[in-house]
Protein backbone atom coordinates (compact mmCIF):
# COMPACT_ATOMS: atom_id res chain seq x y z
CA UNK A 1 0.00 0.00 0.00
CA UNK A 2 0.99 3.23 -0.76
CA UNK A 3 1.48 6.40 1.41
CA UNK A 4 0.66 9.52 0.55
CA UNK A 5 2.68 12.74 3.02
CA UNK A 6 0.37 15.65 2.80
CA UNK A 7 1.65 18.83 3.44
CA UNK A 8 -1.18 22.02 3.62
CA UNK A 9 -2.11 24.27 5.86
CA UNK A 10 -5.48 24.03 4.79
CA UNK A 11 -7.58 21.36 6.91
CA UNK A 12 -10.32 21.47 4.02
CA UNK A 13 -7.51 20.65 1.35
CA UNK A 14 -6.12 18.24 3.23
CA UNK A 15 -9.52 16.57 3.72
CA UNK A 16 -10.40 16.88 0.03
CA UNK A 17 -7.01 15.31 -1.29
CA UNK A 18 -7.34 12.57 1.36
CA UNK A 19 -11.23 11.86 0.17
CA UNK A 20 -9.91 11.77 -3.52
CA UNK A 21 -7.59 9.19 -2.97
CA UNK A 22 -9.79 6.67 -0.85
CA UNK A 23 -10.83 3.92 -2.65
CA UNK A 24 -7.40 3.85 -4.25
CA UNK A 25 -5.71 1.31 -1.47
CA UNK A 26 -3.12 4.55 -0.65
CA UNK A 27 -2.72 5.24 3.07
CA UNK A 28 -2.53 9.18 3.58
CA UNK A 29 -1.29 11.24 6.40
CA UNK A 30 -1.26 14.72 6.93
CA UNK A 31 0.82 17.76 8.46
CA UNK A 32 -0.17 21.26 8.34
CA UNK A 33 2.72 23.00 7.56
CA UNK A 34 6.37 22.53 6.46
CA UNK A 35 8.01 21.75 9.49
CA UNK A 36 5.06 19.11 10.84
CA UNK A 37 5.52 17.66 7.38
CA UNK A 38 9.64 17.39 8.19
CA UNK A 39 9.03 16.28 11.76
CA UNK A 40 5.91 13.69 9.94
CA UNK A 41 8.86 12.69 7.42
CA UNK A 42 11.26 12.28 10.44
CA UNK A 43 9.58 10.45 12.71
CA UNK A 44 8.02 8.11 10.76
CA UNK A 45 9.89 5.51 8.52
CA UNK A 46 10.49 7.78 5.81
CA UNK A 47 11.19 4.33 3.56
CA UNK A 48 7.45 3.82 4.28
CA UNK A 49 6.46 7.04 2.55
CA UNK A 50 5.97 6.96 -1.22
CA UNK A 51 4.64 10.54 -2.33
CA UNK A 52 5.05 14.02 -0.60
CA UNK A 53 1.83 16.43 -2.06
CA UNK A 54 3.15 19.42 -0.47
CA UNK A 55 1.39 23.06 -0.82
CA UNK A 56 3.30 26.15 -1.40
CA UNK A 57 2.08 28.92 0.67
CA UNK A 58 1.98 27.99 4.64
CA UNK A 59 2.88 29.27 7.68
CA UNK A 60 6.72 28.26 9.46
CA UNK A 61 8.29 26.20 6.87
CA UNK A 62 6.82 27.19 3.62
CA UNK A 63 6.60 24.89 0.48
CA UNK A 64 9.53 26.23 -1.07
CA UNK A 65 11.68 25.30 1.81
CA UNK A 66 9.88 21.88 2.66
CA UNK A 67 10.21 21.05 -0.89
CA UNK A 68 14.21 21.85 -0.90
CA UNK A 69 14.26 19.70 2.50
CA UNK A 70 12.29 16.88 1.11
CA UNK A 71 14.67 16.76 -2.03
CA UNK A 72 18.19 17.44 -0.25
CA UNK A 73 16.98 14.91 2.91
CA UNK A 74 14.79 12.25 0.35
CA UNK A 75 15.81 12.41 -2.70
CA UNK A 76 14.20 9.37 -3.86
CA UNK A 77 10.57 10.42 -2.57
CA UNK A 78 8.76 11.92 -5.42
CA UNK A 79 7.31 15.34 -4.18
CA UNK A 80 4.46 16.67 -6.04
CA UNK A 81 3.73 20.65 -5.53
CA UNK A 82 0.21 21.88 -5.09
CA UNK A 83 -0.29 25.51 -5.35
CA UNK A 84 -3.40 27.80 -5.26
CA UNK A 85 -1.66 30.56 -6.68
CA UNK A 86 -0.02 29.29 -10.33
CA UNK A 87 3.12 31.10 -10.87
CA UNK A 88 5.16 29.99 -14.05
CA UNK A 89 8.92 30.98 -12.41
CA UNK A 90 8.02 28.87 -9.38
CA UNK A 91 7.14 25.79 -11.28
CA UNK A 92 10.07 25.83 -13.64
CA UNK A 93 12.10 26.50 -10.42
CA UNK A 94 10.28 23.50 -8.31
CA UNK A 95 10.86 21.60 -11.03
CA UNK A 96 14.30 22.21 -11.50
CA UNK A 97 14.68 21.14 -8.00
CA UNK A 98 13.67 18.17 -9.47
CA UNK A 99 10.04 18.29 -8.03
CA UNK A 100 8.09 15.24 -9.85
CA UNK A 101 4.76 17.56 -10.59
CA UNK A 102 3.29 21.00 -10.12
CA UNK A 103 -0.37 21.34 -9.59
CA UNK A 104 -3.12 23.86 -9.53
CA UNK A 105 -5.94 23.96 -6.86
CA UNK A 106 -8.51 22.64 -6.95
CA UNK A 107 -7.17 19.78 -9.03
CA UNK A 108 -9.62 17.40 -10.60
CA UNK A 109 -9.57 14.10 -8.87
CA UNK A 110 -8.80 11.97 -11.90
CA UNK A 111 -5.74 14.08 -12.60
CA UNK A 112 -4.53 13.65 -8.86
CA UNK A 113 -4.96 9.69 -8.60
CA UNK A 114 -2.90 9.71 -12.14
CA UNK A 115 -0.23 11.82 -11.04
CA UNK A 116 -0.36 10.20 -7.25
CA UNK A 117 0.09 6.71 -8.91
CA UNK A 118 2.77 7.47 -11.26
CA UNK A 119 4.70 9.24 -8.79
CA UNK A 120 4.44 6.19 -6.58
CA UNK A 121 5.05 3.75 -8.93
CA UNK A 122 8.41 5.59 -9.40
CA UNK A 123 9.40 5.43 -6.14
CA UNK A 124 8.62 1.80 -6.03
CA UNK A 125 10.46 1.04 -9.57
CA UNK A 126 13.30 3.20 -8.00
CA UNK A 127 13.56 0.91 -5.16
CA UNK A 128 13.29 3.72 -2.53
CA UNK A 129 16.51 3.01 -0.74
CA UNK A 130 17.14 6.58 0.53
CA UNK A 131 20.60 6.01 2.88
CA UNK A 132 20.72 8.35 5.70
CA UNK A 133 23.38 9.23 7.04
């Protein structure tokens, strides 16, 4: 089974993204900001986790710097950006970073399962052996 990190401020986000993906035999868990998400990441067995959905805009640790963490720290988790606020220069930039997607609220449920599943499928074809050090 898959697990799904998600990283929002927004409780009603959270709730939605979680709703979309029942059904699809993914577990998900949630933190509402960057640094739960890196303390979420931390404390659990980041091996377990096969997707990051992380938001851009929060409070303490904002996306851009939980997405730079989640790279530098888990390099083989695929993290896939969700933004209300579409900005070209950030996505090019996110995904230079090496971000695996970059979507758009509200993001059509269909879309997210595809992306979800792809991303996860790549962690599991990449083996997800992150070595910490």
């Amino acid at each position: 089974m898959a697990k799904i990190l998600i990283v929002d401020d927004e409780a009603p986000v959270r709730k939605a993204i979680r709703l979309q993906l029942k059904g699809t035999g993914m577990e998900v868990i949630e933190a509402e900001d960057g640094e739960q998400g890196i303390e979420q990441l931390d404390s659990e067995n980041a091996l377990d986790v096969n997707v990051i959905i992380c938001d851009v805009r929060m409070p303490k640790i904002n996306g851009v710097e939980a997405v730079a963490y989640f790279r530098r720290e888990y390099p083989a988790i695929p993290v896939i950006v969700l933004t209300g606020f579409p900005d070209a220069k950030l996505a090019t930039e996110f995904m230079k970073q090496g971000a695996f997607d970059y979507l758009v609220k509200p993001v059509e449920k269909e879309a997210l399962i595809e992306v979800v599943t792809k991303a996860a499928n790549q962690r599991n074809v990449s083996g997800g052996s992150d070595m910490m050090a």
